[in-house]
PDB file of N, CA and C in Angstrom:
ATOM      1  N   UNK A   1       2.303 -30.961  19.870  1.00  0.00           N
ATOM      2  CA  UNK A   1       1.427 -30.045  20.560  1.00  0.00           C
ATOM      3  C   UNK A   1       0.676 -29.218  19.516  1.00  0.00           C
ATOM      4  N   UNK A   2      -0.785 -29.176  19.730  1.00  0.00           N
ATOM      5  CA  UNK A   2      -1.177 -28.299  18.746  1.00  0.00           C
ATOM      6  C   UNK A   2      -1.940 -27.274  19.330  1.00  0.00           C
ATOM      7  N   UNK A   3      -1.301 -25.642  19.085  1.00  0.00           N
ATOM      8  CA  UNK A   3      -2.291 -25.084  19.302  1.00  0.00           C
ATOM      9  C   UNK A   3      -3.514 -24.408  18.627  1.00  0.00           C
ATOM     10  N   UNK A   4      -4.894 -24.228  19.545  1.00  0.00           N
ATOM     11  CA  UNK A   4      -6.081 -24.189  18.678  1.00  0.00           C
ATOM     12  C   UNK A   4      -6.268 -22.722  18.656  1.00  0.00           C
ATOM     13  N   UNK A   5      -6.611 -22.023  17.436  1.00  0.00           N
ATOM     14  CA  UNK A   5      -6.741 -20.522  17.255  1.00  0.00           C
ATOM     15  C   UNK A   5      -8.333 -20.245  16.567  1.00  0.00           C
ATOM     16  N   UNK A   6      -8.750 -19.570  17.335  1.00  0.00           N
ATOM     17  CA  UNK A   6     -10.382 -19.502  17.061  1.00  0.00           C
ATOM     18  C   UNK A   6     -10.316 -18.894  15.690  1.00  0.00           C
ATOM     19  N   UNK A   7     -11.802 -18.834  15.073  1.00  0.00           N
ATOM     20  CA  UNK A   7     -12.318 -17.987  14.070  1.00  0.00           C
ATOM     21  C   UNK A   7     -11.508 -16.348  13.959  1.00  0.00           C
ATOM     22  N   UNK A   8     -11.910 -15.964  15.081  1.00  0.00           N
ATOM     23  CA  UNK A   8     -12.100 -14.406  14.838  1.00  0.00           C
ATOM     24  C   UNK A   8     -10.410 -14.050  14.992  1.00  0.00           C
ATOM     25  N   UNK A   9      -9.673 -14.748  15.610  1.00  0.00           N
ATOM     26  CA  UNK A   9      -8.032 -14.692  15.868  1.00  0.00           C
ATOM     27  C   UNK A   9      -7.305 -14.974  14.949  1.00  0.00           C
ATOM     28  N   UNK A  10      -8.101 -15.775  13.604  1.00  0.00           N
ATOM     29  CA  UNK A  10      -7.470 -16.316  12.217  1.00  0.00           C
ATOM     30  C   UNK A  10      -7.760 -15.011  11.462  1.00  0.00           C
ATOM     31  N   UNK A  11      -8.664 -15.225  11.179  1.00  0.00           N
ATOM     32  CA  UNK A  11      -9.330 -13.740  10.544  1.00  0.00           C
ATOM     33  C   UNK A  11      -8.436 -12.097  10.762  1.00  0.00           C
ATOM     34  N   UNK A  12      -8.451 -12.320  12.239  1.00  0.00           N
ATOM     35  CA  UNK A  12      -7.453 -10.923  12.656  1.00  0.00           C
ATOM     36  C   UNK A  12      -5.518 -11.206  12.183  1.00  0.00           C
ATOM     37  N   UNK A  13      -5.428 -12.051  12.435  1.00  0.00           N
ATOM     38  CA  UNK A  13      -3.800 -12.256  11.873  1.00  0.00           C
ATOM     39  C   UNK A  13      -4.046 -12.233  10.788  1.00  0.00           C
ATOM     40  N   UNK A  14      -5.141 -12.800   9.758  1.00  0.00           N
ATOM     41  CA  UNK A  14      -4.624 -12.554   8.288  1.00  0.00           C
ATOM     42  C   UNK A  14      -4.990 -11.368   7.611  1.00  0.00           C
ATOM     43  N   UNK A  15      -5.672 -10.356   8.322  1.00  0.00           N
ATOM     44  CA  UNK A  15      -6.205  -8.925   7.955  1.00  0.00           C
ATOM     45  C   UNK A  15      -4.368  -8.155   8.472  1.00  0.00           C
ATOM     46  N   UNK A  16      -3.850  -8.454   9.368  1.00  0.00           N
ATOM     47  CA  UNK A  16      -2.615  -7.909   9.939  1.00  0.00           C
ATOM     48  C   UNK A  16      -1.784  -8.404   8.759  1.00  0.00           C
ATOM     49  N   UNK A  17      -1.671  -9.561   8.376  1.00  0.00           N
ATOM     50  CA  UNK A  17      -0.679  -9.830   7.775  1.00  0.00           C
ATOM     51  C   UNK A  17      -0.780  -8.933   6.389  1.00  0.00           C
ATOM     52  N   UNK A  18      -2.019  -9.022   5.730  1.00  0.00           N
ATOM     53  CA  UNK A  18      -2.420  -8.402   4.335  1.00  0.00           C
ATOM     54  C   UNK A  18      -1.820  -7.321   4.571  1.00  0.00           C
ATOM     55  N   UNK A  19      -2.030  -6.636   5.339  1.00  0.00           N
ATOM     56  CA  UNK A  19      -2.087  -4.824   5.612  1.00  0.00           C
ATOM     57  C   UNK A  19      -0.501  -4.832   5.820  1.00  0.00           C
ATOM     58  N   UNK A  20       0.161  -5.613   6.442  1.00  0.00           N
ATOM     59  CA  UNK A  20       1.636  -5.343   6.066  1.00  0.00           C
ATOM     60  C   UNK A  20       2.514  -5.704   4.981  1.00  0.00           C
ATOM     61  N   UNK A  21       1.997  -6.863   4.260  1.00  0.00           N
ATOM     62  CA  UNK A  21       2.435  -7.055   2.919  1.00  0.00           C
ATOM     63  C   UNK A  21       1.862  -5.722   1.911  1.00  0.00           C
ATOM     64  N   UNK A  22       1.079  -5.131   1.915  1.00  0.00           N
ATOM     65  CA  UNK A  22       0.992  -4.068   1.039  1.00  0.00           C
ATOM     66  C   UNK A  22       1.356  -2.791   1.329  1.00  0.00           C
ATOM     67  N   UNK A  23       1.393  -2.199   2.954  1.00  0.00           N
ATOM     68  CA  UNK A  23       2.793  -1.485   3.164  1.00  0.00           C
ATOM     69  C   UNK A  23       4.003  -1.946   3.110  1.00  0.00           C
ATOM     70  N   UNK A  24       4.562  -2.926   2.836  1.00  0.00           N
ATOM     71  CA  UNK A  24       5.926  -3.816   1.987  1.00  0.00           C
ATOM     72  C   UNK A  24       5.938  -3.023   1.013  1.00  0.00           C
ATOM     73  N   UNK A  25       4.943  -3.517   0.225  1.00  0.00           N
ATOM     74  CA  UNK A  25       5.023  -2.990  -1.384  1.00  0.00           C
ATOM     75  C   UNK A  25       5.230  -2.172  -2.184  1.00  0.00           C
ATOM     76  N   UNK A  26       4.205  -1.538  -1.128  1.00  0.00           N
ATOM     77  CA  UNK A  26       3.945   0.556  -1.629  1.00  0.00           C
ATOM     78  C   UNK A  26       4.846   1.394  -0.405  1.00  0.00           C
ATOM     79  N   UNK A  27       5.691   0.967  -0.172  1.00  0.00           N
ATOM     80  CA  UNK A  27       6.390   1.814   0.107  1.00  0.00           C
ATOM     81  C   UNK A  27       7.965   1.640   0.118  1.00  0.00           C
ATOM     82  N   UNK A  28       8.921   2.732  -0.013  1.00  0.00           N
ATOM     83  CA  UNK A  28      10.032   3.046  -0.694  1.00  0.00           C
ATOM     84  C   UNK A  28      10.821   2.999   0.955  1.00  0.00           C
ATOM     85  N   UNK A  29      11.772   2.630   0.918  1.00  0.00           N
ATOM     86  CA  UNK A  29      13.238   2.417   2.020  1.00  0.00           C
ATOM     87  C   UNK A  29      13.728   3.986   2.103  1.00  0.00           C
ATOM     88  N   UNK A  30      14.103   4.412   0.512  1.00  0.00           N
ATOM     89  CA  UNK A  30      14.834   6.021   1.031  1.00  0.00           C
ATOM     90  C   UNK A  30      14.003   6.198  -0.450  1.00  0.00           C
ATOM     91  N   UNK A  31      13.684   7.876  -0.281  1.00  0.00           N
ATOM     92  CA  UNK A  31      12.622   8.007  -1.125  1.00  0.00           C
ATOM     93  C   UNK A  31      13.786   8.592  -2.750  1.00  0.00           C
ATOM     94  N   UNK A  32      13.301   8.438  -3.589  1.00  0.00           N
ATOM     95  CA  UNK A  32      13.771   8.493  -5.106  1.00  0.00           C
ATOM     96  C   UNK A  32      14.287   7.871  -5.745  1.00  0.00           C
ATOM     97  N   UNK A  33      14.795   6.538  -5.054  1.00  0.00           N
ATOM     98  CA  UNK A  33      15.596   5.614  -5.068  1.00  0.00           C
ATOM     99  C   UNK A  33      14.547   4.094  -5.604  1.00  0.00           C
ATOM    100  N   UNK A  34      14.454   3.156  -6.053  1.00  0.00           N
ATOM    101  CA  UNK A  34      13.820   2.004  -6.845  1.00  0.00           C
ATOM    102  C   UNK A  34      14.503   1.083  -5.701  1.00  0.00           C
ATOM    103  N   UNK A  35      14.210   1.096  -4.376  1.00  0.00           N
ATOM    104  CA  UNK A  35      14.664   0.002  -3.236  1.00  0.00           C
ATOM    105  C   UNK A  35      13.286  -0.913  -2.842  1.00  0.00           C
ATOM    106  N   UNK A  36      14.239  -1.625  -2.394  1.00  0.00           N
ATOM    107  CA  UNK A  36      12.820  -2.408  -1.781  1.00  0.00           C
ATOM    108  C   UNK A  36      11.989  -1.713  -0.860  1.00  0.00           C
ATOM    109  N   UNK A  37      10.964  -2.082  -0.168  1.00  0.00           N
ATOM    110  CA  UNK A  37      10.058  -1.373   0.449  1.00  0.00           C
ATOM    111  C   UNK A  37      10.467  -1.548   2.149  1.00  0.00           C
ATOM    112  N   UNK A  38       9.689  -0.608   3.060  1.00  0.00           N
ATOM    113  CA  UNK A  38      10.066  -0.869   4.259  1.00  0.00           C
ATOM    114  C   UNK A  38       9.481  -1.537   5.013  1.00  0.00           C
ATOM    115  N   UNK A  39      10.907  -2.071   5.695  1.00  0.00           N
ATOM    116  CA  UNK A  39       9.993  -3.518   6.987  1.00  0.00           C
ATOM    117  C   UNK A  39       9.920  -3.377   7.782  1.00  0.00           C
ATOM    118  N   UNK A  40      10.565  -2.184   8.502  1.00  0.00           N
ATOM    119  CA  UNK A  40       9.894  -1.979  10.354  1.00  0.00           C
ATOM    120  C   UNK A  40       8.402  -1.169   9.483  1.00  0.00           C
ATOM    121  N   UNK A  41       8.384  -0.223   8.667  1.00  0.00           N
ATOM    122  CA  UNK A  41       7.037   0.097   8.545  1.00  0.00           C
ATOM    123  C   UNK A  41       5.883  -0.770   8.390  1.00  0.00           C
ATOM    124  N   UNK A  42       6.400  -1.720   7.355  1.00  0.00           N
ATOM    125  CA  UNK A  42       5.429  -3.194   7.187  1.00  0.00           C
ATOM    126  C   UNK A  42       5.060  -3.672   8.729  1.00  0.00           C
ATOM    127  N   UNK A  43       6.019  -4.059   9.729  1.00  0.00           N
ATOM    128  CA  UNK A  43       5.684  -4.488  10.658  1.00  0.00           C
ATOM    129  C   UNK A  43       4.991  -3.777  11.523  1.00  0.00           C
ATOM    130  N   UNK A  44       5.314  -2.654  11.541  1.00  0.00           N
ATOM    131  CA  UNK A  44       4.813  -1.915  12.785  1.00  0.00           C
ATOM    132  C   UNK A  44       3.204  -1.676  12.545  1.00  0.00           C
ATOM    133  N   UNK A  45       2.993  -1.672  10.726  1.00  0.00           N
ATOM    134  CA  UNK A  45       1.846  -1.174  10.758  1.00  0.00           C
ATOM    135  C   UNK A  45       1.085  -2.439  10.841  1.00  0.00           C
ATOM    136  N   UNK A  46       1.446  -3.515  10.573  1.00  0.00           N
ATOM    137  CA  UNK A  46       0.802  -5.130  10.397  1.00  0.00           C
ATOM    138  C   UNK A  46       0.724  -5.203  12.394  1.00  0.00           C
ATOM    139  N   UNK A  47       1.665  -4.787  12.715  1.00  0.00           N
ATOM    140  CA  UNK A  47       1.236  -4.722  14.674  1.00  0.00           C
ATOM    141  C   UNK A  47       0.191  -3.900  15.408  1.00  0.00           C
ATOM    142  N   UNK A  48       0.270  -2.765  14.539  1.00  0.00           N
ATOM    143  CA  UNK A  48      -1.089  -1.487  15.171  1.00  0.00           C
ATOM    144  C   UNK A  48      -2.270  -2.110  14.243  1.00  0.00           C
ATOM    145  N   UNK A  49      -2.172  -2.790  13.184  1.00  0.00           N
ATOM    146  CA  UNK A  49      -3.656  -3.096  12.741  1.00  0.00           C
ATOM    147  C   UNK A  49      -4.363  -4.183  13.790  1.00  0.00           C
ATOM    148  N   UNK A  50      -3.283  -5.127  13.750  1.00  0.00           N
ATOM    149  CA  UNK A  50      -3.647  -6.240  14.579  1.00  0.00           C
ATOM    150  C   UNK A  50      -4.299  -6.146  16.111  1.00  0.00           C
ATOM    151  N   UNK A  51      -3.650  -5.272  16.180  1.00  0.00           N
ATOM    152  CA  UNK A  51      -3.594  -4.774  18.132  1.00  0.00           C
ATOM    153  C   UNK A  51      -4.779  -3.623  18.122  1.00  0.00           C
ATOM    154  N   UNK A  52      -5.250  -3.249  17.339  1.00  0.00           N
ATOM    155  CA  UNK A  52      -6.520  -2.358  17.029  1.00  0.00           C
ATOM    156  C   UNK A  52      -7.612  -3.507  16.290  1.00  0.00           C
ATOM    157  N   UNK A  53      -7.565  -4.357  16.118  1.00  0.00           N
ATOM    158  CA  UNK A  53      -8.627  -5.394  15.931  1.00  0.00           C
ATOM    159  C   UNK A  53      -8.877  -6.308  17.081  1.00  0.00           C
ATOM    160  N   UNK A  54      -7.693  -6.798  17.604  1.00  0.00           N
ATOM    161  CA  UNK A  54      -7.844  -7.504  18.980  1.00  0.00           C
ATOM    162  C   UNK A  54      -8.687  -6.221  19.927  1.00  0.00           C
ATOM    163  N   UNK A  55      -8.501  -5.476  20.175  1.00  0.00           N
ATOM    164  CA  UNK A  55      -9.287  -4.437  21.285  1.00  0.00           C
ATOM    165  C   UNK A  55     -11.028  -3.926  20.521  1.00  0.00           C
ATOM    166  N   UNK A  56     -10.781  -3.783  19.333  1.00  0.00           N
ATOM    167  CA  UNK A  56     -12.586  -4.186  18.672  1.00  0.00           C
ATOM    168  C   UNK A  56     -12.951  -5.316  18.847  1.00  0.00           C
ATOM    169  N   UNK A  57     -12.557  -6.866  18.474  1.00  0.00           N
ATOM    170  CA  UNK A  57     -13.415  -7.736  18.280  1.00  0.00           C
ATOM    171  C   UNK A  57     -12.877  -8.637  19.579  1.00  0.00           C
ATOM    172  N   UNK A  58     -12.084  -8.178  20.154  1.00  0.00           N
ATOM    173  CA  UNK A  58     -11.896  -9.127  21.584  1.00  0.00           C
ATOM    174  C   UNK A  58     -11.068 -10.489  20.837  1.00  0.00           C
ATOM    175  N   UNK A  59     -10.099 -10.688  19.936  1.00  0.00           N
ATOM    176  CA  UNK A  59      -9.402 -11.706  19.478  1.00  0.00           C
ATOM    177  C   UNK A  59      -9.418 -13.046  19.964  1.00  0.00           C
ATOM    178  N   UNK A  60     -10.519 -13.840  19.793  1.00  0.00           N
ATOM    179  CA  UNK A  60     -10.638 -14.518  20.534  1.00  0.00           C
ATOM    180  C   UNK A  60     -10.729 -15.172  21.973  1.00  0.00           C
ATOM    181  N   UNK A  61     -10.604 -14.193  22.641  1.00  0.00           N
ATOM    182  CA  UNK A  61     -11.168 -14.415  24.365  1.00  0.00           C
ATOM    183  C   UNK A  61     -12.323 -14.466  24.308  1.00  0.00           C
ATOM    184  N   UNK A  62     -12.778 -15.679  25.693  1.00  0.00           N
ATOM    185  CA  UNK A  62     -13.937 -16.289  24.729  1.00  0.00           C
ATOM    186  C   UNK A  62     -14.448 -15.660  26.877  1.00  0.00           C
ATOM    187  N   UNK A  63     -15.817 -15.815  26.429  1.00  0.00           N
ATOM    188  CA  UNK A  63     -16.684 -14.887  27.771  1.00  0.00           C
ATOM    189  C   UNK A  63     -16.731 -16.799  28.799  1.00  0.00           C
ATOM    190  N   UNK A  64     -15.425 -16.650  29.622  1.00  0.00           N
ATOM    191  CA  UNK A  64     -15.734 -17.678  30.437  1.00  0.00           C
ATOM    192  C   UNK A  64     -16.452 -17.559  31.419  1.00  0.00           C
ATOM    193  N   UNK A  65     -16.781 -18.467  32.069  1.00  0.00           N
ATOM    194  CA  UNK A  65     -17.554 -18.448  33.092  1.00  0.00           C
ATOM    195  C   UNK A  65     -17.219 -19.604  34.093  1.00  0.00           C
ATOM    196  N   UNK A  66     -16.916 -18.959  35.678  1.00  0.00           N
ATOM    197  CA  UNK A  66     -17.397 -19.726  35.966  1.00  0.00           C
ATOM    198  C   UNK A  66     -17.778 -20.969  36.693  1.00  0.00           C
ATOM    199  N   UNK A  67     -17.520 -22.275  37.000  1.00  0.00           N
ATOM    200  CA  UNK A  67     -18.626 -23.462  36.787  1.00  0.00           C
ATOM    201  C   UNK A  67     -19.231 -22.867  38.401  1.00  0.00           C
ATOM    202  N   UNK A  68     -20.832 -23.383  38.099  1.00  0.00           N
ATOM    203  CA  UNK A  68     -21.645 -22.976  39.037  1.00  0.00           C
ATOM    204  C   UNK A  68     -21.041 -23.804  40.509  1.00  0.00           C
ATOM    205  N   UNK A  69     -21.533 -23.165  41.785  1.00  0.00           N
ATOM    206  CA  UNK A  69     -21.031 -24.186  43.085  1.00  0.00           C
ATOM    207  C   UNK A  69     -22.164 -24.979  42.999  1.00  0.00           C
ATOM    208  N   UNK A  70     -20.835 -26.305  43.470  1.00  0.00           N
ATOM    209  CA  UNK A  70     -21.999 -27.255  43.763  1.00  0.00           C
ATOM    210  C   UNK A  70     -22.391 -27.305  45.065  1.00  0.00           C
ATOM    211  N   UNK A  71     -23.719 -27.813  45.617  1.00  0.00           N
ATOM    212  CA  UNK A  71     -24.354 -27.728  46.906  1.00  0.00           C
ATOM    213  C   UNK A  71     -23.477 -29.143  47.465  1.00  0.00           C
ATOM    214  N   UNK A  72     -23.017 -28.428  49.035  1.00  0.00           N
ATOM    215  CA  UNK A  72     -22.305 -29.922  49.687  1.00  0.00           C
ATOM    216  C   UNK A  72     -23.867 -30.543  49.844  1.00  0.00           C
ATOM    217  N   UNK A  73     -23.473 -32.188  49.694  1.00  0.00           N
ATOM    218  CA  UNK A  73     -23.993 -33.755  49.712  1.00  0.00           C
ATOM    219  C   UNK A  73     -24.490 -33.828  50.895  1.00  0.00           C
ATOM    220  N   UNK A  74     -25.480 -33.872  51.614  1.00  0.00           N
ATOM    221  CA  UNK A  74     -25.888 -33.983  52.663  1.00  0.00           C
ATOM    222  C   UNK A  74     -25.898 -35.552  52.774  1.00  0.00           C
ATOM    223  N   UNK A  75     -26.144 -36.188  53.968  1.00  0.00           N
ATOM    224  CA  UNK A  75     -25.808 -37.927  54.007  1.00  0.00           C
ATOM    225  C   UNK A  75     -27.183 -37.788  54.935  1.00  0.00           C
ATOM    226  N   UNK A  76     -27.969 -38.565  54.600  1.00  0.00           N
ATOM    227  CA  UNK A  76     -29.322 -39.153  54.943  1.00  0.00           C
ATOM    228  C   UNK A  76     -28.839 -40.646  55.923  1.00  0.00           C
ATOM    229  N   UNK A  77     -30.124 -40.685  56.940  1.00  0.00           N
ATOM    230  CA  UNK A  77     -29.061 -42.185  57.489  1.00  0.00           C
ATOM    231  C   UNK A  77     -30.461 -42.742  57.026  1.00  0.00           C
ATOM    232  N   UNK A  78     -29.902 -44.080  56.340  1.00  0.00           N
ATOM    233  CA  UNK A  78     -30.318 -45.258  56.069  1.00  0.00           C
ATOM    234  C   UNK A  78     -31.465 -45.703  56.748  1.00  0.00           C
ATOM    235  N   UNK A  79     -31.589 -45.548  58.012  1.00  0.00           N
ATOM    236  CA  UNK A  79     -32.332 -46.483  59.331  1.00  0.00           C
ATOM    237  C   UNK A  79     -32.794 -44.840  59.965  1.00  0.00           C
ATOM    238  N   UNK A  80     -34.126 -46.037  60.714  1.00  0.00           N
ATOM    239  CA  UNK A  80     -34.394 -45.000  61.717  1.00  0.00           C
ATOM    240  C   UNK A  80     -33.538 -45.362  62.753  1.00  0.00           C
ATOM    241  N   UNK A  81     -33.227 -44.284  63.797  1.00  0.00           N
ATOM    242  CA  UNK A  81     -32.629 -44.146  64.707  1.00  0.00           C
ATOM    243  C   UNK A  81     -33.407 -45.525  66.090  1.00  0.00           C
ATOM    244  N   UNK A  82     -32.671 -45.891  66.532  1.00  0.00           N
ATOM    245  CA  UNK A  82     -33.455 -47.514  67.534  1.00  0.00           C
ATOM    246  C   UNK A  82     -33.692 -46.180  68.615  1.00  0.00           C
ATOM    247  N   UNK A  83     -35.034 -46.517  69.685  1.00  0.00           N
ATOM    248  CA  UNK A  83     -35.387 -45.790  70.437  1.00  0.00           C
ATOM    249  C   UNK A  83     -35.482 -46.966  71.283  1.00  0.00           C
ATOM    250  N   UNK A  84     -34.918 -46.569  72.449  1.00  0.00           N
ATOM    251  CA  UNK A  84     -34.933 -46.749  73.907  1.00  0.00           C
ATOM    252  C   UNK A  84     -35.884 -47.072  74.823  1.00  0.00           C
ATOM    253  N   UNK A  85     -36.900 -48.117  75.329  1.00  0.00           N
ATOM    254  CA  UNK A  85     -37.690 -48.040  76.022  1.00  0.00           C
ATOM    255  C   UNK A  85     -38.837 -48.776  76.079  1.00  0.00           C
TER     256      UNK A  85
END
């Protein structure tokens, strides 16, 4: 199964992802301490970037529409009608 992820939905996950790998980085677990950096902060902030780009650029929802009605088929008869007389 493959699923298909537009332009602007690639673009937005990898701006989310960046922005939480560098709150990873630059930031400290308990402060004075040489620990690794924090990961609910990484995440949470890689989730509010993301979720604040999806509501600007509409993340790929695409403007459906739609399909126009079709007019019912009217049936023409073939023949003229035989007249009587």
């Amino acid at each position: 199964m493959t699923v298909q992820i537009h332009e602007v939905g690639e673009v937005i996950l990898v701006i989310g992802c960046l922005v939480g790998y560098f709150v990873y980085k630059h930031s400290k677990n308990t402060p004075g301490t040489a620990s690794r950096g924090d990961v609910v902060g990484a995440i949470a902030s890689a989730v509010a970037v993301i979720t604040a780009l999806v509501i600007l650029f509409g993340g790929g929802s695409e403007n459906r529409q739609a399909p126009a009605p079709v007019p019912p088929q009217t049936v023409e008869p073939t023949s003229e009608p035989q007249r009587k007389g």
